[in-house]
Protein backbone atom coordinates (compact mmCIF):
# COMPACT_ATOMS: atom_id res chain seq x y z
CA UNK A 1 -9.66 77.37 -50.19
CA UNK A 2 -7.86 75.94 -53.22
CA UNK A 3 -9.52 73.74 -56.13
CA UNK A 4 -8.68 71.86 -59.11
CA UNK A 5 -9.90 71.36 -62.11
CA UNK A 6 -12.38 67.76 -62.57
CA UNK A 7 -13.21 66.55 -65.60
CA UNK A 8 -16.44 64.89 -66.99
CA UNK A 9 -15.73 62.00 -69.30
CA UNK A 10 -19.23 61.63 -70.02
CA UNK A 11 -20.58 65.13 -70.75
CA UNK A 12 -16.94 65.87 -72.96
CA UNK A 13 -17.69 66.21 -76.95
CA UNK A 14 -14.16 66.83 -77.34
CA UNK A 15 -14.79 69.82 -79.15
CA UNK A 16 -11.36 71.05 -78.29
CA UNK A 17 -11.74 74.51 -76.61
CA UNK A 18 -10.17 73.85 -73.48
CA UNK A 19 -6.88 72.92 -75.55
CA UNK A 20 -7.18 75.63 -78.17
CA UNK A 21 -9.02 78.40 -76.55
CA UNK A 22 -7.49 78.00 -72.94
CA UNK A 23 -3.86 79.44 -71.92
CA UNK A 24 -3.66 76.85 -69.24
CA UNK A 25 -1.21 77.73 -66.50
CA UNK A 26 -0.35 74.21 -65.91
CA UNK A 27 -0.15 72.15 -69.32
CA UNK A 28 3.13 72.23 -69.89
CA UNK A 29 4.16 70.06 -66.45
CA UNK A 30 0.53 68.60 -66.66
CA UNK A 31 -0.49 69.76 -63.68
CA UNK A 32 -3.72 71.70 -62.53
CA UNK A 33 -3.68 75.14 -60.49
CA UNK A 34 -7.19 76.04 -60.07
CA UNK A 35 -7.73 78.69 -62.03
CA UNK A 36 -10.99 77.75 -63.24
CA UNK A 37 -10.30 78.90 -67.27
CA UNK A 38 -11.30 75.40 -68.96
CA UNK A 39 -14.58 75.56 -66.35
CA UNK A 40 -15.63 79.03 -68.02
CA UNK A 41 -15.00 78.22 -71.77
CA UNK A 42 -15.83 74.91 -72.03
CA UNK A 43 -19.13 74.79 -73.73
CA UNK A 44 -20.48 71.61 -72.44
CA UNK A 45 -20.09 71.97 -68.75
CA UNK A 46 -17.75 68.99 -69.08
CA UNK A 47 -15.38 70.43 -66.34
CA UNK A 48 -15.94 71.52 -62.37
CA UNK A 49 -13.91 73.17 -60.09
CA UNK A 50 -13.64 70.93 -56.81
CA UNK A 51 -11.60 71.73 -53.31
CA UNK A 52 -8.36 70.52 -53.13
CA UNK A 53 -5.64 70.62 -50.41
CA UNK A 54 -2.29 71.77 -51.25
CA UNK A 55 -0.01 71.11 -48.49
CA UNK A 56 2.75 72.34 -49.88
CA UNK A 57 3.90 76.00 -49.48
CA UNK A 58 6.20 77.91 -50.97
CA UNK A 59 7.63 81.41 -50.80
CA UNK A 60 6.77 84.53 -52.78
CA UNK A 61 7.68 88.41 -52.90
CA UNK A 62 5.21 90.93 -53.15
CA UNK A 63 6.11 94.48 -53.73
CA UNK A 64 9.61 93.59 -51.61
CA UNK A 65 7.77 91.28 -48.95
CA UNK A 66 8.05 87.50 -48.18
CA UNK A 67 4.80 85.52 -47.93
CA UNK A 68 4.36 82.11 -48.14
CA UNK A 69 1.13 80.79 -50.25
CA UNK A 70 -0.17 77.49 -51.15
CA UNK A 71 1.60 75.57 -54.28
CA UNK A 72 -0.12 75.33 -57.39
CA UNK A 73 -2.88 78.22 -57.44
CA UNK A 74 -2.76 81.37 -59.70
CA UNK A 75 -1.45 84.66 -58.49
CA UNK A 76 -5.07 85.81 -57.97
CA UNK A 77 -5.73 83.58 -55.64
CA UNK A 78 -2.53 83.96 -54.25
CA UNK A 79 -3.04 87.29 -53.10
CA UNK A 80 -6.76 86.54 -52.25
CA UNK A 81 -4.90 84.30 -49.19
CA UNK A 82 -2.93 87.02 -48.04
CA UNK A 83 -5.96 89.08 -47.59
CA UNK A 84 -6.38 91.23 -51.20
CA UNK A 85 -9.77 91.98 -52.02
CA UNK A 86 -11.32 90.89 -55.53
CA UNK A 87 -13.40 93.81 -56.65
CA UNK A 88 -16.04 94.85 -59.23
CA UNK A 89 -15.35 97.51 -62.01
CA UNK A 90 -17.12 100.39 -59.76
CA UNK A 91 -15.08 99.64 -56.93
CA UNK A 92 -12.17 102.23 -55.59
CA UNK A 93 -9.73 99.80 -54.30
CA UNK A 94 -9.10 95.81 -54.69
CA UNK A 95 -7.94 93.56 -57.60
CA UNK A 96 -9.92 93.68 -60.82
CA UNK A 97 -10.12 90.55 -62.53
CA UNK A 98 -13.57 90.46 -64.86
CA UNK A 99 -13.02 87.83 -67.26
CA UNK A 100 -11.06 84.88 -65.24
CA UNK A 101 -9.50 83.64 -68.28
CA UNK A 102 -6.58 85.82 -69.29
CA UNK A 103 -8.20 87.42 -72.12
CA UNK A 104 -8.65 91.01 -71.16
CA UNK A 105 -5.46 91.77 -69.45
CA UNK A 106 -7.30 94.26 -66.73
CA UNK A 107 -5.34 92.12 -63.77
CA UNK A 108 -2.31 92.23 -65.10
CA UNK A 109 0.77 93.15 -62.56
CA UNK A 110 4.62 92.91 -62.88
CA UNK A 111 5.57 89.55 -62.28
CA UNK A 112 9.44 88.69 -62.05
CA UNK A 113 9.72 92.01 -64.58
CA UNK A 114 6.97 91.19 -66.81
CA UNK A 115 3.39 91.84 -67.33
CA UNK A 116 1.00 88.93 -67.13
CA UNK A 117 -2.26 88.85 -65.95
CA UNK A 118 -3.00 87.52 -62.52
CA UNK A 119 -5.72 85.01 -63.25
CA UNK A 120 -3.94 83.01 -65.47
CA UNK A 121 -0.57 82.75 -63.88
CA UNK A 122 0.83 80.75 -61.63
CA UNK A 123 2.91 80.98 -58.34
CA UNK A 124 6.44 79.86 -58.43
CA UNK A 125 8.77 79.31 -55.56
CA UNK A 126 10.91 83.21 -54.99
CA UNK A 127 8.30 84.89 -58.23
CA UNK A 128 8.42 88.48 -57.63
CA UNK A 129 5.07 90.07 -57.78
CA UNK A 130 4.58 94.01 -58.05
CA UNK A 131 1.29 94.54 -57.91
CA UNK A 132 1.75 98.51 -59.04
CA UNK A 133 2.53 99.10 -63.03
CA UNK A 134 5.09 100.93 -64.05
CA UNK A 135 4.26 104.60 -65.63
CA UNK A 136 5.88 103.44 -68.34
CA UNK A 137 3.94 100.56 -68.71
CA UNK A 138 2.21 100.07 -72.29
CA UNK A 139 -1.65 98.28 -71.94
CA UNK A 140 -2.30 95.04 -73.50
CA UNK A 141 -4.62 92.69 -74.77
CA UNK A 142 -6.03 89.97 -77.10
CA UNK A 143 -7.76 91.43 -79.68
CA UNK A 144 -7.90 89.07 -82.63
CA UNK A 145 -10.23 88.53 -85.92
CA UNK A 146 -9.53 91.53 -88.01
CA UNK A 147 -11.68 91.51 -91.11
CA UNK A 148 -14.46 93.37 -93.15
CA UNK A 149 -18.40 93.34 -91.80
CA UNK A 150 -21.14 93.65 -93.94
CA UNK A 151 -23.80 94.60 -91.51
CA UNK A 152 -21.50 96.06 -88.67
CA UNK A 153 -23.09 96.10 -85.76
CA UNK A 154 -25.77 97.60 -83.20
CA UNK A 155 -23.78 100.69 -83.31
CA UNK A 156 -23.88 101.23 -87.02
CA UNK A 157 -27.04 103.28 -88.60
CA UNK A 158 -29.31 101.60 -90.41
CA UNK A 159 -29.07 103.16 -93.34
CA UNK A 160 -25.53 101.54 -94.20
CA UNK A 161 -26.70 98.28 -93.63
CA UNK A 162 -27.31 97.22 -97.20
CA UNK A 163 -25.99 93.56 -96.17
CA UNK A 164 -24.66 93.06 -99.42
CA UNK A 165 -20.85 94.58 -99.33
CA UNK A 166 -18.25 95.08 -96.83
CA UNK A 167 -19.39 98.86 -94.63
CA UNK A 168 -17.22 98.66 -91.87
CA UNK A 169 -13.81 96.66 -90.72
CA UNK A 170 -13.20 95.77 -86.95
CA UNK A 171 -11.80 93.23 -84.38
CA UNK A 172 -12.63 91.50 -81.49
CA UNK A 173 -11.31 91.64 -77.85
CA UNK A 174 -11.15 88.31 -76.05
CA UNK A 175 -12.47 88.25 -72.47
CA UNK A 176 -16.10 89.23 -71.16
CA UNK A 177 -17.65 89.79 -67.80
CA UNK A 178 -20.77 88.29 -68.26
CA UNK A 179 -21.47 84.52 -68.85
CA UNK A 180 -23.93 84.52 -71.36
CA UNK A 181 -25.35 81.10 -72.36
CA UNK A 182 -26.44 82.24 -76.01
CA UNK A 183 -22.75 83.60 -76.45
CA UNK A 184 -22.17 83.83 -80.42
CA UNK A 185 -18.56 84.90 -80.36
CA UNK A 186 -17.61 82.74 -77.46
CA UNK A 187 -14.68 81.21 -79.47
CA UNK A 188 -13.11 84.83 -79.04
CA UNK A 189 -14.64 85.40 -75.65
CA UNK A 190 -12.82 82.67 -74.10
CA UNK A 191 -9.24 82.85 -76.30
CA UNK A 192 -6.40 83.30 -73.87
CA UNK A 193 -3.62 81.34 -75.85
CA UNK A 194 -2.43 84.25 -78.32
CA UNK A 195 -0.36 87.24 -77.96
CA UNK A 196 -1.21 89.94 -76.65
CA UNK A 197 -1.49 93.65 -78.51
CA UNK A 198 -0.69 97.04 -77.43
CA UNK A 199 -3.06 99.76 -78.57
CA UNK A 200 -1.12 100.89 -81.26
CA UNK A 201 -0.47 97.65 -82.53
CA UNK A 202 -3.82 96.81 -82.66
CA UNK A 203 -4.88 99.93 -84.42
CA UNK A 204 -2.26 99.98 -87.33
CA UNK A 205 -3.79 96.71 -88.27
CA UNK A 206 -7.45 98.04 -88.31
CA UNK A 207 -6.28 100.76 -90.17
CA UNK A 208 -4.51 99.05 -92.65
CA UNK A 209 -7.19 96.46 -93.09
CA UNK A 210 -9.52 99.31 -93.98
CA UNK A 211 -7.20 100.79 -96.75
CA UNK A 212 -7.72 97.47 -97.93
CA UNK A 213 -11.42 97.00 -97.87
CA UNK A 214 -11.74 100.76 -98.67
CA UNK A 215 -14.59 102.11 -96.18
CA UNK A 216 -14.30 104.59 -93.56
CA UNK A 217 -15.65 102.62 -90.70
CA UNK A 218 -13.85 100.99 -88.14
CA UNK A 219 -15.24 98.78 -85.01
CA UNK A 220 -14.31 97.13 -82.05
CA UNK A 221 -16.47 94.36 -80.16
CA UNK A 222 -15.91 91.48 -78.34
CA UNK A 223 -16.05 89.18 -75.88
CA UNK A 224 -16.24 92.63 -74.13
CA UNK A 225 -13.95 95.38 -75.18
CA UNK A 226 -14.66 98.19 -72.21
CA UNK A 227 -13.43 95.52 -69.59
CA UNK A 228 -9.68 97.17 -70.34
CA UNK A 229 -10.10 100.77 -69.96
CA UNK A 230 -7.19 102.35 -70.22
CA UNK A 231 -6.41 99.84 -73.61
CA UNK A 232 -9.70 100.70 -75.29
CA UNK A 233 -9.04 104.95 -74.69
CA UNK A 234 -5.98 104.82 -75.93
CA UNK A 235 -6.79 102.69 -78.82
CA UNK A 236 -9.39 104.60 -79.77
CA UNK A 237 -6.99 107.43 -79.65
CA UNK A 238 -4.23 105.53 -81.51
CA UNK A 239 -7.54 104.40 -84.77
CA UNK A 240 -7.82 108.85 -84.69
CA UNK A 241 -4.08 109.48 -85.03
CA UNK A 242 -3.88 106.52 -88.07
CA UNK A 243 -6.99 108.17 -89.35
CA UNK A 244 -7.62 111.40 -89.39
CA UNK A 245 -9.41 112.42 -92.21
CA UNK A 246 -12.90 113.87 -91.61
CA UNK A 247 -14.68 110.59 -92.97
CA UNK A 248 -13.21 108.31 -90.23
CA UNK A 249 -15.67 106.75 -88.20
CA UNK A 250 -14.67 105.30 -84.84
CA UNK A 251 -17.21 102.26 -83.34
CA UNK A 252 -17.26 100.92 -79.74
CA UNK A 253 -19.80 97.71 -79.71
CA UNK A 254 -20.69 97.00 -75.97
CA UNK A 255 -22.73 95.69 -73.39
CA UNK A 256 -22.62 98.89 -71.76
CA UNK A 257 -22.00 97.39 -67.76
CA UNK A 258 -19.06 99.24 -67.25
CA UNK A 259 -20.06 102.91 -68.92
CA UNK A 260 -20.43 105.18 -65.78
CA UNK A 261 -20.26 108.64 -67.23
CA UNK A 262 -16.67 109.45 -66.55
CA UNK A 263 -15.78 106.03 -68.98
CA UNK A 264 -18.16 107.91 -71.64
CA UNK A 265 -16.51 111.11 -71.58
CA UNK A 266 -13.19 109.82 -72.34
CA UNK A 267 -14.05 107.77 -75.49
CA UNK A 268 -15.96 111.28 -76.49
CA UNK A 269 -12.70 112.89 -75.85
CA UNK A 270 -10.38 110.02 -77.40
CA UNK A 271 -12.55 110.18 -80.86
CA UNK A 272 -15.37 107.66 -80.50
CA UNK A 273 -18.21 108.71 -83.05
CA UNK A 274 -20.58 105.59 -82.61
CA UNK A 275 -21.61 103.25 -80.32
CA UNK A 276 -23.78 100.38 -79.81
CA UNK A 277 -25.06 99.06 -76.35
CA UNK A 278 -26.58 95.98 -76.08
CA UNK A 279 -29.52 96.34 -73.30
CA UNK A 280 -29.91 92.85 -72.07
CA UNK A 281 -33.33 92.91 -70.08
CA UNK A 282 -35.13 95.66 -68.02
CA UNK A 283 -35.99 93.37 -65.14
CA UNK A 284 -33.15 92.21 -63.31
CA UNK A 285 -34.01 88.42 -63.10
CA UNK A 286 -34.07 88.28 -67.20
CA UNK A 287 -31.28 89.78 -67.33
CA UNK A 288 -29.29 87.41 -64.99
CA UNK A 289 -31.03 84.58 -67.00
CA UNK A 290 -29.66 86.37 -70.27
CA UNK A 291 -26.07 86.79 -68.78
CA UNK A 292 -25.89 84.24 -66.86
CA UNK A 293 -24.51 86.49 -63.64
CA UNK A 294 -24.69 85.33 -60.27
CA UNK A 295 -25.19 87.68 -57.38
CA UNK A 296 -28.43 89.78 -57.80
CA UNK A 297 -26.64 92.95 -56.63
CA UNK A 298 -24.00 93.35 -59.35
CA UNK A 299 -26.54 91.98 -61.72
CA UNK A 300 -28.65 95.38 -60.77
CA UNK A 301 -25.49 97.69 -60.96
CA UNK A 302 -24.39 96.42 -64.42
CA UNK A 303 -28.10 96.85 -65.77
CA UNK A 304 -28.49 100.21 -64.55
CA UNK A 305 -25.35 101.47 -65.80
CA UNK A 306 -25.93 100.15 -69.13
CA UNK A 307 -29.58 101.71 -69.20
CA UNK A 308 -27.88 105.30 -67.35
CA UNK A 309 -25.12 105.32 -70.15
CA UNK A 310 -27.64 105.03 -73.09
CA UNK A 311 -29.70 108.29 -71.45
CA UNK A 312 -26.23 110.31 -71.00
CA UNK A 313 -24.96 109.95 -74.47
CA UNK A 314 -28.53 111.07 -76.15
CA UNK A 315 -28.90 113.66 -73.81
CA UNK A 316 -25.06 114.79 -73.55
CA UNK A 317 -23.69 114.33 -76.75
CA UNK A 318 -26.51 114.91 -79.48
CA UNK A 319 -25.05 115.05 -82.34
CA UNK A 320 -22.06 114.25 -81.68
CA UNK A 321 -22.01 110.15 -81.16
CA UNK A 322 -24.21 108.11 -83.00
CA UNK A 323 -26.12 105.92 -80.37
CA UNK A 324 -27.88 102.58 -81.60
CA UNK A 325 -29.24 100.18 -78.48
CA UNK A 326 -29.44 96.64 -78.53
CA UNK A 327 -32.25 94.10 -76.99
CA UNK A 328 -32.18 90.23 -77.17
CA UNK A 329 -35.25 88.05 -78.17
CA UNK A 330 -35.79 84.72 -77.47
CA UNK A 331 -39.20 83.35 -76.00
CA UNK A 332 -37.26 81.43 -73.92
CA UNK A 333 -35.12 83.80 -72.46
CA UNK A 334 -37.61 87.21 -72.85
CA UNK A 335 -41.19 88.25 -72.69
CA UNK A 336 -43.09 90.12 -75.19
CA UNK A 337 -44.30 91.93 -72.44
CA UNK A 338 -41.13 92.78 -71.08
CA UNK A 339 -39.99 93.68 -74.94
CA UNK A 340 -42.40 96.45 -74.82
CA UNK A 341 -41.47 97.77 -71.73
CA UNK A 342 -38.46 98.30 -73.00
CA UNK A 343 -39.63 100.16 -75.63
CA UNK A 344 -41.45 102.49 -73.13
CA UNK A 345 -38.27 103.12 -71.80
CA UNK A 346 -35.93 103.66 -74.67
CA UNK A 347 -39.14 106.02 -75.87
CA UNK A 348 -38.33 108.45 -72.90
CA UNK A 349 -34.86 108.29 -73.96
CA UNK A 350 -35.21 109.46 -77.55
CA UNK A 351 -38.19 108.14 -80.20
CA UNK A 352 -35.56 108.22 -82.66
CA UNK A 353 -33.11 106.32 -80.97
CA UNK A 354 -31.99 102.97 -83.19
CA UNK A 355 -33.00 100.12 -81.70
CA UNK A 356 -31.82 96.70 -82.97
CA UNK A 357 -33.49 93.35 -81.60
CA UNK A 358 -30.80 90.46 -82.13
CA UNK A 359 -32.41 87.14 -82.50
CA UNK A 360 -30.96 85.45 -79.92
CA UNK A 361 -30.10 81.30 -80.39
CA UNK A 362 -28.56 78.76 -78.65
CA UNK A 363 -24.61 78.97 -79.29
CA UNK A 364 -22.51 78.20 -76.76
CA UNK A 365 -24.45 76.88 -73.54
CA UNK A 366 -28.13 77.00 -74.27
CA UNK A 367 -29.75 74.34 -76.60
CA UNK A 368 -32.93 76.67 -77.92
CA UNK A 369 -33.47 77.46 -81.40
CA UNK A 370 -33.42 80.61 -83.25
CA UNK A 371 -36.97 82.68 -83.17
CA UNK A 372 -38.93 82.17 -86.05
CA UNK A 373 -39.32 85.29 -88.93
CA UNK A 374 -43.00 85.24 -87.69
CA UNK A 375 -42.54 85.93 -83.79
CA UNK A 376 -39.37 88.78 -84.96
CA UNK A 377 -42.31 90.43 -86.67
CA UNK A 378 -44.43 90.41 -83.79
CA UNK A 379 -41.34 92.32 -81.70
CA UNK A 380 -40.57 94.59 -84.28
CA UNK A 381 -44.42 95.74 -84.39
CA UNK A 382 -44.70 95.86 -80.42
CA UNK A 383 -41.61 97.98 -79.85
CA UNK A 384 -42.94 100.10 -83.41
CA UNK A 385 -46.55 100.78 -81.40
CA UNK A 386 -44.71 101.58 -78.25
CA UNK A 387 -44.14 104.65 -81.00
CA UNK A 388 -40.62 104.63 -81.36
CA UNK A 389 -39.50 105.37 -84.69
CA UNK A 390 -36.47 104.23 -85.87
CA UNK A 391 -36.76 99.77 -85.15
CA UNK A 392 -34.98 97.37 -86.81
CA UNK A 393 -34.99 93.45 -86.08
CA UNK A 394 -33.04 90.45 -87.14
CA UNK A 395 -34.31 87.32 -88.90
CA UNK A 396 -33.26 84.03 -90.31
CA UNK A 397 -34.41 85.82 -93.66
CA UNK A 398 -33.00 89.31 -93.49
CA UNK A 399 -33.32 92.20 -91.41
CA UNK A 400 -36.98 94.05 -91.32
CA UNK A 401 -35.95 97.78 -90.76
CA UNK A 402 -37.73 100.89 -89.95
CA UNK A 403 -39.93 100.67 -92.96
CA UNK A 404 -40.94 97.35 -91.95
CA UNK A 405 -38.97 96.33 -95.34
């Protein structure tokens, strides 16, 4: 099955994104391949994949062998014709592809002697595909938006977050596996038109933009930044080498889906010394409504692991990592009632574990407004009478801490 891209006159605000955000495959010859990019990032829903026939074949090589595929589609689906398997994060064999839009670089292969990533690019008549990287090969990816923070993130202890100077420095990585509606850094999420960076590339400019802001903590967020595995390690390892005085402080801010224990263990071992994990929902229906996942099983398996790698680093690495958890409120998206089972959970975890509820708004799909001060209070006293001890929450006027300041 092949598709191309339809647009909606009507529901278009011409905000842009699918020409600035979107490394389109086809622009330059004005032509459409399917890949479904502008359908993810645009914010309006102003574009739909539909089927398409493309008679047309032509001939490709991979690793040495002639096939012949369908004109016009991206590699991806290229290989998805001749019988490769798309598969999840968790999965031993079959192409990983999480974030469709060329953002993350996991998919990338060797294509006519150069690294690209699969989603995004598109079949040409004799391309040479390898779909096994070189050992030489150097990870990539678009991490962009390198600057100072004044509250850091969920991974960053409360204490610091005086909210009135710069405390830590960090970037983003483009390129997410979940769809989330309420997306806030969307515009980074969905970037696939700029360069790509290799590890060390990406961590000389972190460290140099903390010489200039003069702090000693350094993140990384996204979009979502564990998506590229063996890019995130070695960066991590790369920020260690650049800085490695004692004061160095090394922050991974995540949604946790992809943390199975052995992930965990090599950021310990690389030099991670904080990390925040955003904990979308307990039950999995709220937390496909949060992410906006389809398929109730990987919905589950992403959950779980995210819950399962919050218990391993408290109860592996005490004092070693700093572990802050994040939950999302919204009426609209998130019971009270499921807020304090939560709570009940995280309690078993650790009563001193950080938790920080994000008030969640509509910013890149969903049109619902941010939570008033009044109902943040009420979440930050029902997770604080669930007795944990260490709450903070986010409002339009500040952030109420574990004081209840």
């Amino acid at each position: 099955m092949t598709y191309v891209a339809k647009h909606e006159p009507l529901k278009c605000h011409r905000c842009g994104a699918c020409m600035e955000l979107v490394a389109c495959p086809g622009a330059d010859e004005m032509v459409c391949i399917g890949c479904g990019a502008c359908v993810i990032t645009c914010p309006h829903q102003a574009i739909e994949l539909i089927t398409s026939k493309r008679e047309k074949k032509i001939s490709i090589y991979v690793n040495e062998e002639k096939f012949k595929v369908p004109e016009l589609i991206s590699v991806k689906e290229a290989l998805v014709e001749l019988g490769y398997q798309i598969k999840d994060h968790f999965a031993e064999s079959g192409l990983f592809a999480p974030c469709q839009i060329g953002g993350c670089y996991s998919c990338v292969m060797m294509i006519d002697g150069k690294a690209k990533p699969i989603c995004i690019t598109r079949v040409r008549e004799g391309m040479k595909i390898n779909t096994t990287l070189p050992r030489e090969y150097t990870p990539l990816r678009i991490v962009t938006n390198f600057t100072g923070h004044p509250t850091g993130g969920v991974g960053t202890p409360w204490e610091f977050k005086t909210g009135q100077d710069i405390i830590e420095v960090g970037c983003y990585a483009a390129g997410c596996n979940f769809r989330c509606p309420t997306c806030q850094n969307w515009f980074v999420t969905y970037l696939g038109r700029e360069e790509p960076k290799t590890p060390y590339e990406a961590a000389k400019i972190l460290s140099e933009v903390r010489k200039d802001y003069g702090v000693d903590r350094m993140f990384i967020s996204g979009g979502e930044c564990t998506l590229n595995k063996p890019w995130l390690v070695q960066f991590i390892r790369e920020l260690k080498k650049l800085n490695p005085d004692p004061a160095a402080h090394f922050h991974v801010d995540t949604n946790g889906s992809l943390l199975d224990f052995a992930y965990l263990d090599e950021l310990m071992e690389a030099g991670m010394t904080d990390i925040g994990i955003d904990l979308k929902a307990l039950q999995t229906e709220t937390f496909m409504h949060i992410t906006g996942l389809q398929g109730k099983t990987k919905a589950e398996k992403f959950k779980e692991t995210a819950w399962k790698a919050v218990n391993y680093l408290v109860n592996t690495y005490e004092g070693k990592v700093f572990v802050g958890v994040g939950i999302p409120y919204n009426k609209e998206l998130i019971t009270l009632e499921e807020i304090t089972m939560m709570g009940r959970q995280l309690l078993k975890i650790s009563p001193f574990l950080q938790v920080s509820v994000l008030n969640y708004r509509g910013e890149f799909r969903k049109n619902i407004a941010i939570p008033t001060t009044k109902e943040m209070k009420e979440v930050f006293q029902v997770l604080k009478d669930t007795g944990l001890k260490n709450v903070t929450v986010q409002t339009k006027n500040g952030i109420i801490g574990p004081r209840g300041k």
